[in-house]
Protein backbone atom coordinates (compact mmCIF):
# COMPACT_ATOMS: atom_id res chain seq x y z
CA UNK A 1 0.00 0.00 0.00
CA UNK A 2 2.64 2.43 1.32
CA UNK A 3 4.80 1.53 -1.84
CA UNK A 4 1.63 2.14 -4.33
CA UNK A 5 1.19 5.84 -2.21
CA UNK A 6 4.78 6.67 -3.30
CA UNK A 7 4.72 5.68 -6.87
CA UNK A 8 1.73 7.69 -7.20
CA UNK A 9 4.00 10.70 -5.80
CA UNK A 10 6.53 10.28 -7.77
CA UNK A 11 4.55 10.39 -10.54
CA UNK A 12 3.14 14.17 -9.79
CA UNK A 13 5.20 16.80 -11.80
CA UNK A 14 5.90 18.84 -8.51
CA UNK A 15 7.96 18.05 -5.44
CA UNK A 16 5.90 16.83 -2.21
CA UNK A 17 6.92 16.41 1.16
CA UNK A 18 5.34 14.00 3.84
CA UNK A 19 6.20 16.00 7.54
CA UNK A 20 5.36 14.99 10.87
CA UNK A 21 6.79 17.07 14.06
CA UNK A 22 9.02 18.97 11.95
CA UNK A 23 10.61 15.76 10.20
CA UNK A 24 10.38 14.64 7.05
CA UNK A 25 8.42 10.85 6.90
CA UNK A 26 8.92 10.83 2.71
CA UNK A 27 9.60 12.77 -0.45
CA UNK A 28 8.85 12.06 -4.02
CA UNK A 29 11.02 12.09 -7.03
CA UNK A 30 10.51 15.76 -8.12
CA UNK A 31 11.00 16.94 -4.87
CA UNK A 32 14.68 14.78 -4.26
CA UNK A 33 15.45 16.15 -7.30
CA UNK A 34 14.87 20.15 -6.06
CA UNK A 35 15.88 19.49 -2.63
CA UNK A 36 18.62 16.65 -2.60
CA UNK A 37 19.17 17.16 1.35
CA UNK A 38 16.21 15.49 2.61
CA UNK A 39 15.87 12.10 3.22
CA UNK A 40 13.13 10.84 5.76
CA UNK A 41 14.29 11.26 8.97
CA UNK A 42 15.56 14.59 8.10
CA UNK A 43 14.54 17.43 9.65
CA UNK A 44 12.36 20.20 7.51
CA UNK A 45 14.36 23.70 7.02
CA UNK A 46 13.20 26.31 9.57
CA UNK A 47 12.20 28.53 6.97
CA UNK A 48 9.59 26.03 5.64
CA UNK A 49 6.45 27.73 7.55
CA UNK A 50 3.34 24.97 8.50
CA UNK A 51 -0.30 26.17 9.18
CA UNK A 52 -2.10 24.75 12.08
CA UNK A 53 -3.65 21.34 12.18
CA UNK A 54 -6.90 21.16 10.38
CA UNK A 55 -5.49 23.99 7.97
CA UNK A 56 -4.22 25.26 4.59
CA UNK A 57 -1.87 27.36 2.84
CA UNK A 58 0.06 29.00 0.25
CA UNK A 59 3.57 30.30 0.10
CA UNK A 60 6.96 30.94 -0.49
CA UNK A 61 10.20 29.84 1.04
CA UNK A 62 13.95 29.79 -0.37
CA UNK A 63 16.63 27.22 -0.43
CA UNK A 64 19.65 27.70 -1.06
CA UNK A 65 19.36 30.64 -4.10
CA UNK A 66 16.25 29.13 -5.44
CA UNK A 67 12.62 30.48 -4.37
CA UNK A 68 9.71 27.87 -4.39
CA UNK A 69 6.01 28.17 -4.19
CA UNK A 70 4.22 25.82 -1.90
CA UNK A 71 1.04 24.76 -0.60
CA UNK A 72 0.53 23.04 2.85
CA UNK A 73 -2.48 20.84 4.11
CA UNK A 74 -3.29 19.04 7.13
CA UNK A 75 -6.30 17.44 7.95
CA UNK A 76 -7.77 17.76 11.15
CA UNK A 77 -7.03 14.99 13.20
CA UNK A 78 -4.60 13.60 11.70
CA UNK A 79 -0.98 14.44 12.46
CA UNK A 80 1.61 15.83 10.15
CA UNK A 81 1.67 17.89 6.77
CA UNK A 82 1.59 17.41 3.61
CA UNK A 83 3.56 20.25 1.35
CA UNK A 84 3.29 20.26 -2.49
CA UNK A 85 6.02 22.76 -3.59
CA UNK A 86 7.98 24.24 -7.31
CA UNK A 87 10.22 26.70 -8.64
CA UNK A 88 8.99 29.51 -8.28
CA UNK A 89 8.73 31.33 -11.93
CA UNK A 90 11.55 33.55 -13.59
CA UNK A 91 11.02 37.06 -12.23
CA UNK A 92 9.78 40.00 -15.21
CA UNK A 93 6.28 41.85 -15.54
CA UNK A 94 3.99 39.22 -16.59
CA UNK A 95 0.93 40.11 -19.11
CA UNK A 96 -1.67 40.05 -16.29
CA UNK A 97 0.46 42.23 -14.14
CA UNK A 98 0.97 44.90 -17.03
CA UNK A 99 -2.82 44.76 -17.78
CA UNK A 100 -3.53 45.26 -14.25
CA UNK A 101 -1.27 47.97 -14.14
CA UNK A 102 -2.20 49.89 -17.32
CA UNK A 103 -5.52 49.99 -16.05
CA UNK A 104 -4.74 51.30 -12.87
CA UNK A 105 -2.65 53.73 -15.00
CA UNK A 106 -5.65 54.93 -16.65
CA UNK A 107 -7.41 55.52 -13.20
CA UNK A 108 -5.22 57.53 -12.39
CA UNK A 109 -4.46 59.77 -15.46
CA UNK A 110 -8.35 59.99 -15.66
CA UNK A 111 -8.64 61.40 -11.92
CA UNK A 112 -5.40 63.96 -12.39
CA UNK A 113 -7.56 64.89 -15.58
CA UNK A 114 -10.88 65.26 -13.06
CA UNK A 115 -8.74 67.33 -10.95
CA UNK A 116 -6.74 69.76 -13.36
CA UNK A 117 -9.84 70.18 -15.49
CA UNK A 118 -11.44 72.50 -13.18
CA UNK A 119 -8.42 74.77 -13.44
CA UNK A 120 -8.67 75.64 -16.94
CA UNK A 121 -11.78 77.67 -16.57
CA UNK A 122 -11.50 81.39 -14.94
CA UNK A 123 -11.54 81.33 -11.93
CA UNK A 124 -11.04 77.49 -11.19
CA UNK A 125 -8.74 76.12 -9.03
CA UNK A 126 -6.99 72.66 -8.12
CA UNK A 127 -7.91 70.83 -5.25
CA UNK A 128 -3.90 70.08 -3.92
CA UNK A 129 -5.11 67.45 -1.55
CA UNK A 130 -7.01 65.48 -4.05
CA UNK A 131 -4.25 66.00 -6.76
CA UNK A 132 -1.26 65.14 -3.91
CA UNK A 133 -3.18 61.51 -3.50
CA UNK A 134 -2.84 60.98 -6.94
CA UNK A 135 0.46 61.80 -7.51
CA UNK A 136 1.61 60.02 -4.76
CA UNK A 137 -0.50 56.75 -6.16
CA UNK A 138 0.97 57.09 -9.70
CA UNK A 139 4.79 57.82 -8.22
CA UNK A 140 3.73 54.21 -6.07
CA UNK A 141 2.67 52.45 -9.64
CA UNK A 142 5.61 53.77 -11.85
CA UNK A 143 8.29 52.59 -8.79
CA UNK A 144 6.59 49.42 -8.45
CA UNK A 145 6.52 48.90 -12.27
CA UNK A 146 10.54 49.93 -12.31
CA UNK A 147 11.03 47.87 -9.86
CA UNK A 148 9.39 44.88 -11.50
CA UNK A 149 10.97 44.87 -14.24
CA UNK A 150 14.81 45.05 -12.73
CA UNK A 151 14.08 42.07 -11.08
CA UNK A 152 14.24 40.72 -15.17
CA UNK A 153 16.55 43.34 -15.90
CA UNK A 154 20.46 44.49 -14.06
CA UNK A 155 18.55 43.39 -10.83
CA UNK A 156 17.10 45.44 -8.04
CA UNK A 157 20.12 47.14 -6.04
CA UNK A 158 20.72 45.09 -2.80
CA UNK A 159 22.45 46.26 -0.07
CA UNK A 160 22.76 44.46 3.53
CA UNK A 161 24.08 45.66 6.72
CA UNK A 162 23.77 44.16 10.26
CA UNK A 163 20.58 46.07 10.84
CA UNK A 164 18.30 45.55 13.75
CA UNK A 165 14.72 45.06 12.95
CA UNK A 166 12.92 45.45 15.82
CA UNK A 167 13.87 48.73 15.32
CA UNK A 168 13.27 49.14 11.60
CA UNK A 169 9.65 48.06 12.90
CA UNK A 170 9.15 50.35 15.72
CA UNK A 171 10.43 53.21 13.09
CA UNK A 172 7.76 52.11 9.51
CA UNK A 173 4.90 51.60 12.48
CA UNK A 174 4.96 54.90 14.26
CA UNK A 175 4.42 57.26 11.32
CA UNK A 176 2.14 54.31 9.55
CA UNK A 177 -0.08 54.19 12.50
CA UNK A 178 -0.55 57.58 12.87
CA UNK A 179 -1.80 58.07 9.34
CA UNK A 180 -4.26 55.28 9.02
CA UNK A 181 -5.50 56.71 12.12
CA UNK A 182 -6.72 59.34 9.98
CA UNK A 183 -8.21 56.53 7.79
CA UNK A 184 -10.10 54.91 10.57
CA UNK A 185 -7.76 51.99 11.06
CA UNK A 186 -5.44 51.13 13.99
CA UNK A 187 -1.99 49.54 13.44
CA UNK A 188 -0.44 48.04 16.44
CA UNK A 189 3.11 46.71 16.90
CA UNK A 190 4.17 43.51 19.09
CA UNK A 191 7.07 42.65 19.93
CA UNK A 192 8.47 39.91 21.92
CA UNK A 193 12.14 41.05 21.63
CA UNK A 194 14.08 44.10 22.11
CA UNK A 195 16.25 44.65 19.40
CA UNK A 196 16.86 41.67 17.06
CA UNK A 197 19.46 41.92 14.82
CA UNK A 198 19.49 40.30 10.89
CA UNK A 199 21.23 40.72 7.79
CA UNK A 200 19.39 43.00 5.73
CA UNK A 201 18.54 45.95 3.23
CA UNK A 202 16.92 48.45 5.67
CA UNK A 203 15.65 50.35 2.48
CA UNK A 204 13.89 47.20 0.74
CA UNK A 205 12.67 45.83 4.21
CA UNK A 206 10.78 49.03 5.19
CA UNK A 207 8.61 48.69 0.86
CA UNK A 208 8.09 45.19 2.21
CA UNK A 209 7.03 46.30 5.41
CA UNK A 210 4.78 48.83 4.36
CA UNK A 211 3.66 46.98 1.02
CA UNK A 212 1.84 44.66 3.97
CA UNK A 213 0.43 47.22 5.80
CA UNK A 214 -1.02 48.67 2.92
CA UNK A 215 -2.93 45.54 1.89
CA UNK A 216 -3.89 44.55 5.08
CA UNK A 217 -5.11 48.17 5.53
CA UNK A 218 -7.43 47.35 2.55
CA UNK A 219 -8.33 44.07 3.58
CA UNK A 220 -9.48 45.66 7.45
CA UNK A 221 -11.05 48.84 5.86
CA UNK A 222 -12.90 51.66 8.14
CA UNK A 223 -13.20 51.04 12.01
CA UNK A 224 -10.45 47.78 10.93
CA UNK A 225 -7.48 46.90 12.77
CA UNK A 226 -3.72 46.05 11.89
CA UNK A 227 -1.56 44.19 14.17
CA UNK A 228 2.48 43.20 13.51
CA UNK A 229 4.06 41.01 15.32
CA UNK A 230 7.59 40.23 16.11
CA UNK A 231 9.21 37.35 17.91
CA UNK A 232 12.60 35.21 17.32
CA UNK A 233 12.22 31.35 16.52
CA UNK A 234 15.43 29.42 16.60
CA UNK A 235 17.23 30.80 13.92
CA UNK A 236 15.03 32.84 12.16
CA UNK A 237 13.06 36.24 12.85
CA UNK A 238 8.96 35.70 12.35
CA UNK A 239 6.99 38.56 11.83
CA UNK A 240 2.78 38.02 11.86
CA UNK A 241 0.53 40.54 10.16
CA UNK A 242 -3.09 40.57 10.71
CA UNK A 243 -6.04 41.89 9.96
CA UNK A 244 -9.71 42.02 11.02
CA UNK A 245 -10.99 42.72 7.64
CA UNK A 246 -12.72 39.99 5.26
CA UNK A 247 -11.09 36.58 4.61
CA UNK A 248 -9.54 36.27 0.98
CA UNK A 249 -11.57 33.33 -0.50
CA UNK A 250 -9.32 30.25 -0.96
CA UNK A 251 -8.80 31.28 -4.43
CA UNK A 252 -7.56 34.40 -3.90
CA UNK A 253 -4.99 32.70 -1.45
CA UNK A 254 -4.11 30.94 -4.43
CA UNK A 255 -3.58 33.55 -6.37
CA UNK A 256 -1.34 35.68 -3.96
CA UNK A 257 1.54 33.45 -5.43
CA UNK A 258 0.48 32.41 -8.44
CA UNK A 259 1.04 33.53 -11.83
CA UNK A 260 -2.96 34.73 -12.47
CA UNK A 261 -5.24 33.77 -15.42
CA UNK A 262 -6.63 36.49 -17.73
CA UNK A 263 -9.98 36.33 -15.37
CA UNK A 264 -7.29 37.32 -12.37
CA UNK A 265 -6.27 40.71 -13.75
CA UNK A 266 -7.17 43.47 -10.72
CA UNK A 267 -10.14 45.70 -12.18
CA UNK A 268 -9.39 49.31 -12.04
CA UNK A 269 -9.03 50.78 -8.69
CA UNK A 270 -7.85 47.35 -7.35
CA UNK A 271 -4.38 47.89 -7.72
CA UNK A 272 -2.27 46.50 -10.44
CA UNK A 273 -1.53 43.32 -8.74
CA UNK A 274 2.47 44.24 -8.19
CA UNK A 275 2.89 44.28 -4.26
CA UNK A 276 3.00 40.61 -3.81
CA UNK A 277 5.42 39.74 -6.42
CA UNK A 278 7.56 42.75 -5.23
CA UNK A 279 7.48 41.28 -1.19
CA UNK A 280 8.32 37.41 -2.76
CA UNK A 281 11.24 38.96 -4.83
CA UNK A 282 12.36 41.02 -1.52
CA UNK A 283 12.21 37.65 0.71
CA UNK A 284 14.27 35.59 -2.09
CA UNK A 285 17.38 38.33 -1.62
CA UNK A 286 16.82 38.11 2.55
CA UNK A 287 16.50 34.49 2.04
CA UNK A 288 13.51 34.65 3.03
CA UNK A 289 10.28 32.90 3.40
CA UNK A 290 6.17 34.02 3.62
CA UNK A 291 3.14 31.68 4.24
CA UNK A 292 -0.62 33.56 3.87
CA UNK A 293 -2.63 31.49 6.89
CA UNK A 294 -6.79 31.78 6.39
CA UNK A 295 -7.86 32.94 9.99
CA UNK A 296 -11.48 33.03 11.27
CA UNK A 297 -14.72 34.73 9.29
CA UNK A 298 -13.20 37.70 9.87
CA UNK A 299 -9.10 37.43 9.66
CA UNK A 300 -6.11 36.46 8.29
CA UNK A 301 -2.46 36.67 8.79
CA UNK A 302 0.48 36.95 6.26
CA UNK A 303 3.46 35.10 8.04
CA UNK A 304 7.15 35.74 7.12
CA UNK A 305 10.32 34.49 8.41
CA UNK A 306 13.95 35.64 7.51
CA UNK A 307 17.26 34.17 8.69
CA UNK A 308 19.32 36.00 11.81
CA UNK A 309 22.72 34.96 10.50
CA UNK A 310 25.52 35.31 9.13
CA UNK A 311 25.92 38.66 10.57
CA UNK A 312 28.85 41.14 9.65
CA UNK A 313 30.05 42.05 12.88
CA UNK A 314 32.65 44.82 11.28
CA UNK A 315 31.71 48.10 11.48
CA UNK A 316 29.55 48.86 8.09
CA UNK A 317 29.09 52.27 7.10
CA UNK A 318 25.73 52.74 5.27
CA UNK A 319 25.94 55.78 2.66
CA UNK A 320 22.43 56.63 0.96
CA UNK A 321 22.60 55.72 -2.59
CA UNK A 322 23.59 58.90 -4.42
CA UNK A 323 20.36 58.36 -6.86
CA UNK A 324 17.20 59.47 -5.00
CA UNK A 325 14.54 57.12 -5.96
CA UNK A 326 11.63 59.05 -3.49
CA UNK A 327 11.72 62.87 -5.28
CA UNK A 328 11.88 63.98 -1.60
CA UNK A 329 8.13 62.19 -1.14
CA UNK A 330 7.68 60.30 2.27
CA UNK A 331 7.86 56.74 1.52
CA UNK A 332 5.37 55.75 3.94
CA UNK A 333 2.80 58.12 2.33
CA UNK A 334 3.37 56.76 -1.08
CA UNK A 335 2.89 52.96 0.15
CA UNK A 336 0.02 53.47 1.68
CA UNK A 337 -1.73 56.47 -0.54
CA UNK A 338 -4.20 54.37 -1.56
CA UNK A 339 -6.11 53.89 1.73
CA UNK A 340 -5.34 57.47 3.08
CA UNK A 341 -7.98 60.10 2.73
CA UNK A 342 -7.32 63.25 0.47
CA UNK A 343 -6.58 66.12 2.90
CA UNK A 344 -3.49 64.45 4.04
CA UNK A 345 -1.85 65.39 0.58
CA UNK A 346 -2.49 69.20 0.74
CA UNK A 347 0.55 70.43 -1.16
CA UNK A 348 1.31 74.01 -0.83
CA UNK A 349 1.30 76.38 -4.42
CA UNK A 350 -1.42 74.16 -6.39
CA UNK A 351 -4.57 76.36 -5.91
């Protein structure tokens, strides 16, 4: 019986993993083949995060230099996982991501038209809040395009230090919280360390950081609630983000790491379907690894871990790069301009 099971594996065209209290009890074919270290018996890489018995997932982890998608059952009452897993694709703008972004594009272009129009009558005037938000949105979509496409390109510019991120958290949540505040949502930090130190690209950690909020913001609308969490797990760093707004639908999980179908494209005003791609790319240079973990009706949590070590322990100085990728805009209100209300975009000389 056993011996029919694993043909049957082996015969699947992706890798799959048998675990049971972290070790592994079998592997197919495919998945020797990606991951020659395990053998049952072994244990499963930290960085491999399981849901909760009785649950399901989706994800991402990396081993070695190569990033994997993976999704993780296990049935209730019975122990151990089961974890179906691939390469995840060459990075590049897909089609579905540049449709979903040339429609947002249009959004956008059509509201800075809504906006300017009125000042080409006498006596009009531009409304700078409602023409800040925009610019700050359309600054968001042409970085996040750049950025996608340098992951196909020279590559996105990289640059670790020993940083600490308990900090780099207590400094992206402070200004964050305070403006979704304005929004009617509360963002709450917790932290079970003080100080943890990683290797790590303070600049691409905070767009990953705040990418997060920003959806989860979305998820949890008015009245909603954002909490990030912070806590050390052998070694590896885990942070937890949650929200109380509606639960994505299982195919929607599914398509937070998946390349999507035509049907999948965001409709306008949904985003152009970039953040999560740029976040995976971001955890494959950290080494890196994210698991999106359905919650109750109400919740879910994005789950990420990154590696503590090897740390540089020499004295790094950390020079900004000498090209300014912001224009002098506040990073944290171009992530999350799409949930902020207009009036805090009032920019000075536009009436």
């Amino acid at each position: 019986m056993l011996d029919s099971i694993q043909s049957l594996l082996n015969a699947l065209p992706e890798g799959v993993i048998r675990v049971c209290d972290g070790l592994v009890l079998s592997i197919n074919e495919k998945g020797r083949q990606y991951l020659p270290q395990l053998t049952p018996g072994s244990s499963l890489p930290e960085g491999i995060l399981l849901p909760g018995q009785g649950g399901a997932a989706s994800g991402v982890f990396t081993a070695g230099s190569v990033s994997y998608l993976y999704s993780c059952t296990c049935q209730a009452g019975e122990a151990g996982h089961v974890i179906l897993f691939h390469p995840d694709p060459q990075p590049g703008l897909k089609s579905w991501q540049l449709d979903g972004a040339l429609g947002e594009l249009r959004l956008l272009l059509g509201d800075i038209l809504t906006e300017v129009g009125p000042a080409t009558v006498p006596g009009g005037t531009v409304s700078a809040a409602a023409f800040g938000k925009t610019f700050h949105r359309l600054f968001r979509l042409v970085n996040n395009l750049e950025f996608v496409q340098q992951t196909a390109g020279e590559g996105v510019p990289f640059r670790p230090v020993t940083m600490d991120l308990d900090g780099l958290c207590r400094h992206t949540i402070q200004p964050a919280g305070d403006l979704l505040q304005e929004a009617g949502i509360s963002l709450e930090y917790r932290s079970k360390v003080s100080g943890l130190l990683i290797p790590g690209d303070p600049e691409l950690l905070q767009k990953l950081l705040l990418s997060l909020i920003s959806n989860a913001a979305q998820a949890a609308g008015e009245k909603g609630g954002v909490v990030l969490s912070l806590r050390r797990q052998g070694r590896n760093a885990v942070l937890s983000l949650s929200n109380s707004g509606t639960a994505p639908t299982q195919r929607q999980l599914s398509a937070f790491f998946q390349e999507g179908p035509r049907e999948d494209v965001p409709l306008p005003g949904q985003g152009a379907g970039l953040g999560i791609p740029i976040v995976r790319h971001i955890l494959n240079l950290h080494r890196g690894s994210m698991i999106v973990l359905p919650g109750d009706e109400l919740a879910f949590s994005v789950v990420l871990s990154l590696p503590t070590g090897p740390l540089d322990h020499r004295l790094t100085l950390h020079t900004p790069s000498a090209v300014q990728r912001d224009a002098g805009l506040n990073p944290v209100l171009v992530e999350l301009s799409g949930v902020l209300p207009d009036y805090l975009f009032g920019m000075e000389g536009l009436d």
